[in-house]
N, C-alpha and C. Protein backbone atom coordinates (compact mmCIF):
# COMPACT_ATOMS: atom_id res chain seq x y z
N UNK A 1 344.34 8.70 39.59
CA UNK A 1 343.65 8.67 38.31
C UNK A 1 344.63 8.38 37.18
N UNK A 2 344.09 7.31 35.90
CA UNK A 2 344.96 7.14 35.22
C UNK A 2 344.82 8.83 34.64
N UNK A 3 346.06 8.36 33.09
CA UNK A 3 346.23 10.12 32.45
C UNK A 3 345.37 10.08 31.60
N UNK A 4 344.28 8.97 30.93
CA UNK A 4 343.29 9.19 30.16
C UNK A 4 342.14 9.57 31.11
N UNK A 5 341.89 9.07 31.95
CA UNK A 5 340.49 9.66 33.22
C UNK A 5 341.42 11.36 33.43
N UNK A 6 342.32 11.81 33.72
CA UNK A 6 342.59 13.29 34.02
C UNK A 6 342.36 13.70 32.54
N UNK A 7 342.77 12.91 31.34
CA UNK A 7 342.49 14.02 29.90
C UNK A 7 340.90 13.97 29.68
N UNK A 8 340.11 13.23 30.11
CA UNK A 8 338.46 13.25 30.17
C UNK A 8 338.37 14.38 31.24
N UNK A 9 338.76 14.19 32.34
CA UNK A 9 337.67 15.36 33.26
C UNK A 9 338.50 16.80 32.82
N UNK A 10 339.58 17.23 31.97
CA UNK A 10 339.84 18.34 31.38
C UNK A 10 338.69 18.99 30.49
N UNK A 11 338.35 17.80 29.22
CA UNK A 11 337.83 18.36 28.24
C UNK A 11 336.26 18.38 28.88
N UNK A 12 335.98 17.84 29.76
CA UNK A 12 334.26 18.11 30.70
C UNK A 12 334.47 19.60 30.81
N UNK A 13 335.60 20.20 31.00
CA UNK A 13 335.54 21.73 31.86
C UNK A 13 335.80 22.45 29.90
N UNK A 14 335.77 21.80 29.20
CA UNK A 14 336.00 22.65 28.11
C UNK A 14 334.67 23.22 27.43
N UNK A 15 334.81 24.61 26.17
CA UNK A 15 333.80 24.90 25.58
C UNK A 15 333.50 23.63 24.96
N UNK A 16 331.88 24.06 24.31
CA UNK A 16 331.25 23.08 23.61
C UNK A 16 331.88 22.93 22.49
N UNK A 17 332.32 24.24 21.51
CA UNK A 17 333.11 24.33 20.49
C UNK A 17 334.11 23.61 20.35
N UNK A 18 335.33 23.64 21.57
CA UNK A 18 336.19 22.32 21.51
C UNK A 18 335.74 21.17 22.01
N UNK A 19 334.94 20.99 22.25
CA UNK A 19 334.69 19.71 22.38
C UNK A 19 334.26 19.00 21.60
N UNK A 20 333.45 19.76 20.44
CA UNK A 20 333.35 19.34 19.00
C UNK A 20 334.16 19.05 18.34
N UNK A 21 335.29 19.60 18.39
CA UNK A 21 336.41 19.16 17.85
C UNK A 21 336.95 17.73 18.57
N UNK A 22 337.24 17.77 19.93
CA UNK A 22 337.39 16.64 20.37
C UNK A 22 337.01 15.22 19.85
N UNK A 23 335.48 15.16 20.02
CA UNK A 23 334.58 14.55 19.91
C UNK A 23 334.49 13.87 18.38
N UNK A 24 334.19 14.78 17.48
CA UNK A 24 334.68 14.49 15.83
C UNK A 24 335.80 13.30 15.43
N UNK A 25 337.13 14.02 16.41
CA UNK A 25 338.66 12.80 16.14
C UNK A 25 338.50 11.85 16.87
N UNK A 26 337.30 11.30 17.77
CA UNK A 26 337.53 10.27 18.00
C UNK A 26 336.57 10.33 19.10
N UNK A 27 335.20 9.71 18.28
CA UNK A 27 333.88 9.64 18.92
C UNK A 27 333.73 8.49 19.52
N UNK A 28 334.31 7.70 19.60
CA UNK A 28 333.87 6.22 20.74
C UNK A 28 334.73 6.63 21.93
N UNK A 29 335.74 7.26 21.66
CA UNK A 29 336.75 7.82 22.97
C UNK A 29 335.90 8.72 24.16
N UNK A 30 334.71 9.44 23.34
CA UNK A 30 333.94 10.44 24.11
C UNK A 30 332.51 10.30 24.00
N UNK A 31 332.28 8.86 23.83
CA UNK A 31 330.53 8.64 23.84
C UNK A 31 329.82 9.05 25.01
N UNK A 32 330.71 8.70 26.40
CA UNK A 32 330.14 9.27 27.36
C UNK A 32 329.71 10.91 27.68
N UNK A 33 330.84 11.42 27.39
CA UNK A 33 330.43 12.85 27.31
C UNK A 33 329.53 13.60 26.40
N UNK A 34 329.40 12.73 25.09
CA UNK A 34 328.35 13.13 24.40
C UNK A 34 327.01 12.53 24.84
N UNK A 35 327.13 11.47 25.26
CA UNK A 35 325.59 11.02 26.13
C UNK A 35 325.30 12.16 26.95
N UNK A 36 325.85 12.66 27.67
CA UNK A 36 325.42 14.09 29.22
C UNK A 36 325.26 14.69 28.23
N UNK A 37 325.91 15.38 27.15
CA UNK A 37 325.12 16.75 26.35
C UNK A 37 324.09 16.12 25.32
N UNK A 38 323.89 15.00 25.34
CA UNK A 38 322.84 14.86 24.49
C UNK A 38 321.49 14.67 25.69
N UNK A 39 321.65 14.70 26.67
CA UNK A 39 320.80 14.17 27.80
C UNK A 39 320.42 15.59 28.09
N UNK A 40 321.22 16.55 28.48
CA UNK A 40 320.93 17.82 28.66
C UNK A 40 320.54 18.71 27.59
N UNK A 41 320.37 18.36 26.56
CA UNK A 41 319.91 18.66 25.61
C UNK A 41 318.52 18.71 25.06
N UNK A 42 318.20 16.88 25.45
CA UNK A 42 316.98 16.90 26.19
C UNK A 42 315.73 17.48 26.60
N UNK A 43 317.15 17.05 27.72
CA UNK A 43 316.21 18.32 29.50
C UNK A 43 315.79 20.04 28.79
N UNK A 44 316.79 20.29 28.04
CA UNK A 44 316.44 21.81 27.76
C UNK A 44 315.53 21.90 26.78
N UNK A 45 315.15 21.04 25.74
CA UNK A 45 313.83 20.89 25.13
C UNK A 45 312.80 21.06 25.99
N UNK A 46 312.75 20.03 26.66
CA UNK A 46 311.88 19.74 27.76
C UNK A 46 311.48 21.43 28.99
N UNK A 47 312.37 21.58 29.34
CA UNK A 47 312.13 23.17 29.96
C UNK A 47 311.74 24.23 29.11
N UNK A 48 311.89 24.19 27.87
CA UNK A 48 311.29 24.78 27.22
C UNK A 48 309.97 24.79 26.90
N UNK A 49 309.72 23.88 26.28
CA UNK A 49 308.41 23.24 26.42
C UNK A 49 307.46 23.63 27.29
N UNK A 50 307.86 23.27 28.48
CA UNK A 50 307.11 23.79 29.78
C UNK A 50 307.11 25.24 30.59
N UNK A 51 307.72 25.64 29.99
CA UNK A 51 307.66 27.43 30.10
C UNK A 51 308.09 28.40 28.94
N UNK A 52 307.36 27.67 28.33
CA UNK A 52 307.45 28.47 26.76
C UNK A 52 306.56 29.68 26.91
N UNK A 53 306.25 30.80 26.57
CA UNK A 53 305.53 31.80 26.52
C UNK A 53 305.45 32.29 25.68
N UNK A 54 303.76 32.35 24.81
CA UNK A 54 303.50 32.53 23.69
C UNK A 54 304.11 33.95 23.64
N UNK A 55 304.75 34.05 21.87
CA UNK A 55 304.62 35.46 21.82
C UNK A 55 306.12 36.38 22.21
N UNK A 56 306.74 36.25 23.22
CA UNK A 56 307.78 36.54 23.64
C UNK A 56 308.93 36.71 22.91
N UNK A 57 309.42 37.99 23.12
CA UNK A 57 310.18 38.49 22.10
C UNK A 57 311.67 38.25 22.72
N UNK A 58 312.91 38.80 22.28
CA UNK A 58 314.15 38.86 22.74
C UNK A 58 314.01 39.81 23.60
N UNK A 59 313.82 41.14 23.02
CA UNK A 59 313.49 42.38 24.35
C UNK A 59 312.81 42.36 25.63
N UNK A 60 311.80 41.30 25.38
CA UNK A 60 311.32 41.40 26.63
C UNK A 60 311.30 40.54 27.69
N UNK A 61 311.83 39.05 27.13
CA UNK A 61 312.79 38.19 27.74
C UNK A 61 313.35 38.69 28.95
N UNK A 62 313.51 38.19 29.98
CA UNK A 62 314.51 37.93 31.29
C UNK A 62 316.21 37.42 30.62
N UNK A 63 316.90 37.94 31.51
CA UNK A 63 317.87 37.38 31.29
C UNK A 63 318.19 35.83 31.40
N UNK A 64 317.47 34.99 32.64
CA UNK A 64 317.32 34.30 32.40
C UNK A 64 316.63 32.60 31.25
N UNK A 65 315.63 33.89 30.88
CA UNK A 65 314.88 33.20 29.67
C UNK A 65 316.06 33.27 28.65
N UNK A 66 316.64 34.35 28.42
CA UNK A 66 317.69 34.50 27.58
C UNK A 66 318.98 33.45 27.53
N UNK A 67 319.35 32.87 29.04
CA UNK A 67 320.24 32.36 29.23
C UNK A 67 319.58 30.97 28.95
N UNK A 68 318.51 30.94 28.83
CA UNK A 68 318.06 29.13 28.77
C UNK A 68 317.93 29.06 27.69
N UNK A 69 317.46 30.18 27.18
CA UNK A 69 317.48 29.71 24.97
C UNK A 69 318.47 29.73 24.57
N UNK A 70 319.56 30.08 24.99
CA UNK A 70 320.97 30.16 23.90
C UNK A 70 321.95 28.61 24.42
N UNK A 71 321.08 28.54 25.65
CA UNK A 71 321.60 26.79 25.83
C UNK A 71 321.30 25.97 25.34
N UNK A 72 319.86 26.03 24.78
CA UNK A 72 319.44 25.04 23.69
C UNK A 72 319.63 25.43 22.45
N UNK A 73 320.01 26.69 22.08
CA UNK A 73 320.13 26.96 20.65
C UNK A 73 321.89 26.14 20.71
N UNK A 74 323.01 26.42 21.33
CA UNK A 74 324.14 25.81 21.51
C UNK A 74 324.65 24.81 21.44
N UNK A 75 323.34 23.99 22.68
CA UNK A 75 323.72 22.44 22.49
C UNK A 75 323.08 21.89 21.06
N UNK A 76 322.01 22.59 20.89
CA UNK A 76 321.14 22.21 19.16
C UNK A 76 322.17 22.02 18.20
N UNK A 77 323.48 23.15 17.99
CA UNK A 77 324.45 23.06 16.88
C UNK A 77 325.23 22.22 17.59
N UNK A 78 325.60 21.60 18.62
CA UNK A 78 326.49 21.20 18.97
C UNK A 78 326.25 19.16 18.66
N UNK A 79 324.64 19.02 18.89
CA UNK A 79 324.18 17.78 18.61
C UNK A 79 324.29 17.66 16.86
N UNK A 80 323.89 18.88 16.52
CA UNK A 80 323.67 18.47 14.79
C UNK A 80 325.30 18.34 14.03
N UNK A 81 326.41 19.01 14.83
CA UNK A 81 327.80 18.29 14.18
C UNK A 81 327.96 17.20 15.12
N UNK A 82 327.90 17.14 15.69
CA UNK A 82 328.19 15.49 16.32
C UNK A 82 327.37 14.52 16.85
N UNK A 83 325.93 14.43 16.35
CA UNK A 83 325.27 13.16 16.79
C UNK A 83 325.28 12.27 15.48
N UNK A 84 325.80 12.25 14.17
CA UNK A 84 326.05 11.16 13.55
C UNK A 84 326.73 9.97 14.19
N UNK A 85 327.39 9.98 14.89
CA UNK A 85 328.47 9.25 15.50
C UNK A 85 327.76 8.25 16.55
N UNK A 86 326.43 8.63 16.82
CA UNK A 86 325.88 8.23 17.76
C UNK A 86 324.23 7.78 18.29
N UNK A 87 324.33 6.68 18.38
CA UNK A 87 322.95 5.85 17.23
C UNK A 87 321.80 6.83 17.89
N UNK A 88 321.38 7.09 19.16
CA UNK A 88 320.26 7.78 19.61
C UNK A 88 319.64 8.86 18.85
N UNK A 89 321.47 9.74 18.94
CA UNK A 89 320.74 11.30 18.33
C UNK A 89 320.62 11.02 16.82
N UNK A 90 321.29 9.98 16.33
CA UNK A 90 321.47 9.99 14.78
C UNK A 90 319.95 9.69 14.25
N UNK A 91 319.32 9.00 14.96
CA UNK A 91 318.28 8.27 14.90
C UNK A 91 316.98 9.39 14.90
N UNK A 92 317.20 10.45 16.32
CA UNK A 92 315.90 10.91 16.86
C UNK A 92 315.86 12.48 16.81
N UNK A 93 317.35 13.03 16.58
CA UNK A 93 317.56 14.55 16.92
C UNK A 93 316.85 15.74 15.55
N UNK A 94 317.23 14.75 14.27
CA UNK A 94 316.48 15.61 13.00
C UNK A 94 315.16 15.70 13.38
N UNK A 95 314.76 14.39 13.30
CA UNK A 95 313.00 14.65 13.35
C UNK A 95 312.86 15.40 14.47
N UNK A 96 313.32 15.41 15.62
CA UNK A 96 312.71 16.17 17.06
C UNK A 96 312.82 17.20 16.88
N UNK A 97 313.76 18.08 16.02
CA UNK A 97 313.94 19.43 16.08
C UNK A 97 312.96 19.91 14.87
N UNK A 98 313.14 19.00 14.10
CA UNK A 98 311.69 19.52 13.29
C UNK A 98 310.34 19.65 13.69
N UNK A 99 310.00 18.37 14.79
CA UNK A 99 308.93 18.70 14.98
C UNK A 99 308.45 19.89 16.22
N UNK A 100 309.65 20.48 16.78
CA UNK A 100 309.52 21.33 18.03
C UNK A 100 309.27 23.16 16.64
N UNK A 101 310.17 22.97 15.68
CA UNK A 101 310.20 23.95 14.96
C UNK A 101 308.70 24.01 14.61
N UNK A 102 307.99 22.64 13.51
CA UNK A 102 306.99 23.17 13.06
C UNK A 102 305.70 23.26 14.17
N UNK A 103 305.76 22.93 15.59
CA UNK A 103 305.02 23.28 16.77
C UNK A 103 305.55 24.63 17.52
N UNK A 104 306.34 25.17 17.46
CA UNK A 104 306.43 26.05 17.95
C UNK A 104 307.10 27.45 17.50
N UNK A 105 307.57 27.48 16.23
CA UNK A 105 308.47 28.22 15.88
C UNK A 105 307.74 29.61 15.80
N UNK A 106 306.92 29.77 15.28
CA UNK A 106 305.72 30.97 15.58
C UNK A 106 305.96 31.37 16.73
N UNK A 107 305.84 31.28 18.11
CA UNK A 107 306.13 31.57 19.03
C UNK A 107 307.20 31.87 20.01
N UNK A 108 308.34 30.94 19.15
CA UNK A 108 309.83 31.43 19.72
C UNK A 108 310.50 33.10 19.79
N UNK A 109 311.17 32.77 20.63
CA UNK A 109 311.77 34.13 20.48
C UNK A 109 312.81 34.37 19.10
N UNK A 110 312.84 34.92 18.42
CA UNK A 110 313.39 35.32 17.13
C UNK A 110 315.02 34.53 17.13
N UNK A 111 315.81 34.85 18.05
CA UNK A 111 316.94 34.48 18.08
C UNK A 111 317.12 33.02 18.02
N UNK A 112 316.60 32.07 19.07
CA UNK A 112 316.48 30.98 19.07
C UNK A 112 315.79 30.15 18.10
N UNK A 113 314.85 30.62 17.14
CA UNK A 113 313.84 30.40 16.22
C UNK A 113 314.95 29.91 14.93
N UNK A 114 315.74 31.09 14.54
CA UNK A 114 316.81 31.43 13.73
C UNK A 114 318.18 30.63 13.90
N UNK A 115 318.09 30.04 15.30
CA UNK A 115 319.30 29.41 15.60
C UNK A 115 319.22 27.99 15.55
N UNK A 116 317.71 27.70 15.59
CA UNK A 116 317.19 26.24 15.39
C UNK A 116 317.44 26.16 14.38
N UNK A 117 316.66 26.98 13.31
CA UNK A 117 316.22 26.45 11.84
C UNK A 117 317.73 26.20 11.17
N UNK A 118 319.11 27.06 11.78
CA UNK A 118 320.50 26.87 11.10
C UNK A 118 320.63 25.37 11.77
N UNK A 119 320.67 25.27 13.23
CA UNK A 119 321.12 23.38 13.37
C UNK A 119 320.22 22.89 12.43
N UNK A 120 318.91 22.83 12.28
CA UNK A 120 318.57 21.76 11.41
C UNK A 120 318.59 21.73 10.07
N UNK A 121 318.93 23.31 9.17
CA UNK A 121 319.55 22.93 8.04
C UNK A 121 321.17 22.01 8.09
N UNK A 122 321.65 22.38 9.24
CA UNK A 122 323.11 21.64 9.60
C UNK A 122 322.86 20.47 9.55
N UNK A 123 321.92 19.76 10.50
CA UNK A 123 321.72 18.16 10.64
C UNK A 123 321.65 17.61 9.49
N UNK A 124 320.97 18.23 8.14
CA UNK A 124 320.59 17.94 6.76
C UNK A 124 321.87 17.35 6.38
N UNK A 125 323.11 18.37 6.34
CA UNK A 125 323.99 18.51 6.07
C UNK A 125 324.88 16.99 6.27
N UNK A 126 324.54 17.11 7.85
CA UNK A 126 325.11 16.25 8.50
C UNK A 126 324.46 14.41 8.41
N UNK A 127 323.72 14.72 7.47
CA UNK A 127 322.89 12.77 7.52
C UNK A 127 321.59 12.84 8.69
N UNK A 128 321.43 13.81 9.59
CA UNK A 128 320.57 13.60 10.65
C UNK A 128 319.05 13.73 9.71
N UNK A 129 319.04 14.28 8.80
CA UNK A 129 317.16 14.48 8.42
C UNK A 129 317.39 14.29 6.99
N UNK A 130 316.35 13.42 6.55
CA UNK A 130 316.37 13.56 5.35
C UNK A 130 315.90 14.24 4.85
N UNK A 131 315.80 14.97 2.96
CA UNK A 131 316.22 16.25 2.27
C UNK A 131 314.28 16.41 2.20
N UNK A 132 313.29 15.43 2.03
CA UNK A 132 312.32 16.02 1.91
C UNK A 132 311.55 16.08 3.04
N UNK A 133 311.95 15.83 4.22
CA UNK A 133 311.61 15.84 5.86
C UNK A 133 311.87 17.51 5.83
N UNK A 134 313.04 17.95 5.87
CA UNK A 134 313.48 19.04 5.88
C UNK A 134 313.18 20.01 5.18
N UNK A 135 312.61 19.45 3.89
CA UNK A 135 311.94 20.56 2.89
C UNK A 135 310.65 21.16 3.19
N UNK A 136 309.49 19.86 4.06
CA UNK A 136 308.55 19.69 4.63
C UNK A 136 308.62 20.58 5.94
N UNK A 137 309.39 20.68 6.69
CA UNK A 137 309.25 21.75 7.79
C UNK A 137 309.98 22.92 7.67
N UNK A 138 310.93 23.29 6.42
CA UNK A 138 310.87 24.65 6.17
C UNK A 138 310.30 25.31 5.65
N UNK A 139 308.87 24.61 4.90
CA UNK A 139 308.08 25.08 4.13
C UNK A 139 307.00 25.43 5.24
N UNK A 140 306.94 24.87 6.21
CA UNK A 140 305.84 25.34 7.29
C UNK A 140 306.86 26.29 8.04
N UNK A 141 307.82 26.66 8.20
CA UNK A 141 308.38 27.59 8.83
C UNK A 141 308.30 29.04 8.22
N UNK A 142 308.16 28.71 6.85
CA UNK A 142 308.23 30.46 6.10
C UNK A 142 306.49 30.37 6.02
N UNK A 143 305.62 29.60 5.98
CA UNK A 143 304.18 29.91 6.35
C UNK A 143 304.11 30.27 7.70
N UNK A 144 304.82 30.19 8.66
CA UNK A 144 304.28 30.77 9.75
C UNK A 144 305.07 32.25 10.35
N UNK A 145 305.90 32.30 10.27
CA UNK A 145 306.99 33.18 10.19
C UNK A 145 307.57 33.94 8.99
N UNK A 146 306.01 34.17 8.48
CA UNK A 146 306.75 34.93 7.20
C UNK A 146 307.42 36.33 6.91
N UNK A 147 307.29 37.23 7.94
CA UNK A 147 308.08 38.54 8.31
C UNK A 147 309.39 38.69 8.70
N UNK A 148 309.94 37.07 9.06
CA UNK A 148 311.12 36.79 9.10
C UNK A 148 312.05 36.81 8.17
N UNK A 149 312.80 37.87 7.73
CA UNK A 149 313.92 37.48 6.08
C UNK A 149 314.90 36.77 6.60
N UNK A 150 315.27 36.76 7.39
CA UNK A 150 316.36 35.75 8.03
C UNK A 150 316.14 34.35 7.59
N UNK A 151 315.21 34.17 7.83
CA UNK A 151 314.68 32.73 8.16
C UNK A 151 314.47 32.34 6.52
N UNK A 152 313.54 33.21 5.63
CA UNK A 152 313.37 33.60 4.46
C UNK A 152 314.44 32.93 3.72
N UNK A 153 315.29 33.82 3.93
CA UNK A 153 316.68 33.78 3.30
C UNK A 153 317.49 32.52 3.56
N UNK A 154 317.32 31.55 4.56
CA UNK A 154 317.90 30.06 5.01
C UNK A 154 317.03 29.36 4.24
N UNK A 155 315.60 29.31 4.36
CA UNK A 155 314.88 28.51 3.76
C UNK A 155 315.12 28.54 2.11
N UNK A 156 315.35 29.93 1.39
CA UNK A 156 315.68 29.96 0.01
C UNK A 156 316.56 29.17 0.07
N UNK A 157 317.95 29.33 0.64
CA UNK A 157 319.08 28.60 0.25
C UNK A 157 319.43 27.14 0.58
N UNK A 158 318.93 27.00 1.52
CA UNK A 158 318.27 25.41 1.91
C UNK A 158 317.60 24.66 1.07
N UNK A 159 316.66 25.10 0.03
CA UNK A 159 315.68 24.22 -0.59
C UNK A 159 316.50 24.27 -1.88
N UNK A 160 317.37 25.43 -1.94
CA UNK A 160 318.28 25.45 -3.39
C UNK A 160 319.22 24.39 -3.43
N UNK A 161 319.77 24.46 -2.14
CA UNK A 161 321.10 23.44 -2.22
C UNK A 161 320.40 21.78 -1.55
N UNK A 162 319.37 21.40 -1.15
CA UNK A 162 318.53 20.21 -1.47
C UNK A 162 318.41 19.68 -2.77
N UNK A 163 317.93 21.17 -3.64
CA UNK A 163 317.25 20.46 -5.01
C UNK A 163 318.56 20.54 -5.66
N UNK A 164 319.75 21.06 -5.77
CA UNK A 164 320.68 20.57 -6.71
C UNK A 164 321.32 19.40 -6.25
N UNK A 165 320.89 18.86 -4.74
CA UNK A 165 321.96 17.90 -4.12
C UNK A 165 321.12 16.55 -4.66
N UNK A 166 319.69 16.54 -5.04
CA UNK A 166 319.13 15.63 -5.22
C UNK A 166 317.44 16.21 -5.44
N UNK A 167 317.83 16.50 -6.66
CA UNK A 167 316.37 16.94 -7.40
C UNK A 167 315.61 15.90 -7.41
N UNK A 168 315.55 15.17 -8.42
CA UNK A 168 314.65 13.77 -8.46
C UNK A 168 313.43 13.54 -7.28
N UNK A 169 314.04 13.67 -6.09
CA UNK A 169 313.30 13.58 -4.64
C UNK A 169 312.73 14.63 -4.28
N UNK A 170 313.46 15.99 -4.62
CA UNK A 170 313.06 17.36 -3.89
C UNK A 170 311.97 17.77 -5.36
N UNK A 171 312.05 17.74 -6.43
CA UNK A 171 311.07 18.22 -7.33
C UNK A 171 310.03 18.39 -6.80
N UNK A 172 309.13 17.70 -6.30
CA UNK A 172 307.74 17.00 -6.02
C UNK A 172 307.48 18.41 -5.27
N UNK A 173 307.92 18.76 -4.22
CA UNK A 173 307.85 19.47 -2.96
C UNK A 173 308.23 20.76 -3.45
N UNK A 174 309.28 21.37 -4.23
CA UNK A 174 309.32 22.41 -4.63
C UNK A 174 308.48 22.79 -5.75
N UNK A 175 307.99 22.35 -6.11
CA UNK A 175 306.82 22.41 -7.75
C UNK A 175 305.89 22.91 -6.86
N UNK A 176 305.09 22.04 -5.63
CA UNK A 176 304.21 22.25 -4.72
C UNK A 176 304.11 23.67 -4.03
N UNK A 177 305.03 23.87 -3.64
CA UNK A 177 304.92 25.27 -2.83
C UNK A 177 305.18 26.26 -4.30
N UNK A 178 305.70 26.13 -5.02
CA UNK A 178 305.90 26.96 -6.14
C UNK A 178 304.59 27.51 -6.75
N UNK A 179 303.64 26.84 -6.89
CA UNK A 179 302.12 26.46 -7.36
C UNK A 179 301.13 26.46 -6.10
N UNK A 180 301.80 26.89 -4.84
CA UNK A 180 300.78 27.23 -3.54
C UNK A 180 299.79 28.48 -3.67
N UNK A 181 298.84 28.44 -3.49
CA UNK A 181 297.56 29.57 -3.84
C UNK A 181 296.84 30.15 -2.51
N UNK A 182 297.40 29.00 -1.30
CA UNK A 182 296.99 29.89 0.03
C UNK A 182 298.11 30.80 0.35
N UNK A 183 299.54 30.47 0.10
CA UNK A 183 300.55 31.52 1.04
C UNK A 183 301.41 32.11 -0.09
N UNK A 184 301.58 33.05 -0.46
CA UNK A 184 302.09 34.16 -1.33
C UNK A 184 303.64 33.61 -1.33
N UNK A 185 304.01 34.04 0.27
CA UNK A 185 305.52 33.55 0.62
C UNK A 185 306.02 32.29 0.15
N UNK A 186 305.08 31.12 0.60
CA UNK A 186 306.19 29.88 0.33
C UNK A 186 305.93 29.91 -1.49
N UNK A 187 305.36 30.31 -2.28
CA UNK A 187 304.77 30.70 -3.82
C UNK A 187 306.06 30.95 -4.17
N UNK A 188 306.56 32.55 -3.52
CA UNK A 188 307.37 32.98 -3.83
C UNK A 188 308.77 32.22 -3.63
N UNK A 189 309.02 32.33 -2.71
CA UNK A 189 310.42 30.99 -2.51
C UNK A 189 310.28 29.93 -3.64
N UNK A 190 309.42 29.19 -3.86
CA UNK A 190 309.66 28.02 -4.48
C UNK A 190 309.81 28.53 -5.80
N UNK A 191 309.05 29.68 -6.57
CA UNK A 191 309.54 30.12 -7.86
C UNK A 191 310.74 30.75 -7.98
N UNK A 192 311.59 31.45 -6.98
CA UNK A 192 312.38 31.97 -6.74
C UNK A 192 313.52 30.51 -7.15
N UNK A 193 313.37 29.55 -6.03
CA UNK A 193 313.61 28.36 -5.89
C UNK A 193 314.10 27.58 -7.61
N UNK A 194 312.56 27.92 -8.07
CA UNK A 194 312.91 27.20 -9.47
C UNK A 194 313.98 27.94 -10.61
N UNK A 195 313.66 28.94 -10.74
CA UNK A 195 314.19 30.01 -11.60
C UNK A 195 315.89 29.81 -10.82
N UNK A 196 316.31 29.55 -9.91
CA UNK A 196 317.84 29.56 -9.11
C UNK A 196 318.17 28.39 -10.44
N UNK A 197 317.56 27.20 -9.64
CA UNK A 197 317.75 25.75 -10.13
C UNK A 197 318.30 26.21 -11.92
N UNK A 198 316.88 26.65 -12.51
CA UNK A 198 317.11 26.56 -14.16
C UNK A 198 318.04 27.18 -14.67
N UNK A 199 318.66 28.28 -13.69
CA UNK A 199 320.07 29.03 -14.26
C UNK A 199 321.26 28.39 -14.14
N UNK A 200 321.00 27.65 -13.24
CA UNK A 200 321.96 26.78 -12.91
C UNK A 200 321.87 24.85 -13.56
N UNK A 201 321.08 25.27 -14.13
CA UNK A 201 321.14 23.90 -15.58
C UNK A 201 320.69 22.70 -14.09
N UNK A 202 320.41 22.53 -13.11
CA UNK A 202 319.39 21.73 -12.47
C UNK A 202 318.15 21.12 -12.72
N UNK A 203 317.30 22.49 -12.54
CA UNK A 203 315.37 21.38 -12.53
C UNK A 203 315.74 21.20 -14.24
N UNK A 204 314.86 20.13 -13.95
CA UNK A 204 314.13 19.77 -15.74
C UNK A 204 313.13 18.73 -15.57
């Protein structure tokens, strides 16, 4: 084997964490290896999907159920810092995780629920979703999950640091839920939301 094929099958046996790092300094060097975790990444959507169980909490989870959500919550942060680099996920991974969130997030187990909604404020971050895609499914995330402060508390600071990153676009959507008359919660966030902005010399 040459010494670049032995420095590839090293970093295969490495955490995901370094391999993010890897991957970052020099993403055409490791497209292949990010293809398998974006493939298995996938697959673990996909198994989810198909043995999802309404309702199901962390406590009462199997260990194994346990061990399959923290693989997709893992590879989830692991796609949202490094699928810019890479036309598929750059293309398909924001919207997909949004749309698995606003289909299923009600029903996730709390941990994984919480661990999604951080990759896909990350992907934001990262170029993967755009700011009113993202505003759009965290606003259905605190309507459905509204006993969640966790989640609460991401979505406040998420829609804060949207609307100062680019008000003009996000106005529309935060005025909206601000002025919502079916859900108390997203009401509250978005006035919360506004009143942040105006102290901070933002909305107008």
């Amino acid at each position: 084997l040459s010494q670049h094929s032995k420095k590839k099958m090293k970093i295969r046996q490495l955490s995901l964490a370094v391999l993010q790092n890897v991957l970052k300094r020099d993403p055409s060097a490791y497209s292949e290896e990010f293809e398998a975790l974006w493939r298995q990444y996938l697959a673990e959507v996909a198994i989810y999907k198909s043995t999802e169980r309404s309702g199901i909490d962390d406590e009462h989870s199997t260990a194994q159920e346990r061990e399959e959500t923290k693989k997709l919550a893992d590879l989830a942060h692991f796609v949202a810092h490094c699928g810019i680099h890479y036309e598929e996920s750059r293309k398909s991974f924001g919207p997909g995780l949004a749309q698995l969130l606003e289909e299923r997030a009600a029903s996730m187990p709390v941990e994984l629920r919480r661990k999604l909604t951080q990759a896909l404020v990350l992907a934001r971050s990262k170029g993967l979703i755009q700011g009113p895609a993202l505003l759009e499914t965290i606003f259905i995330l605190v309507r459905s999950v509204k006993r969640d402060r966790f989640i609460r508390k991401l979505v406040f600071d998420a829609v804060v640091k949207q609307g100062k990153s680019d008000w003009r676009r996000s106005r529309r959507r935060i005025l909206i839920a601000a002025d919502c008359k079916t859900d108390s919660t997203e009401a509250k966030i978005g006035l919360d939301v506004l009143i942040q902005l105006y102290k901070d010399n933002i909305s107008g």
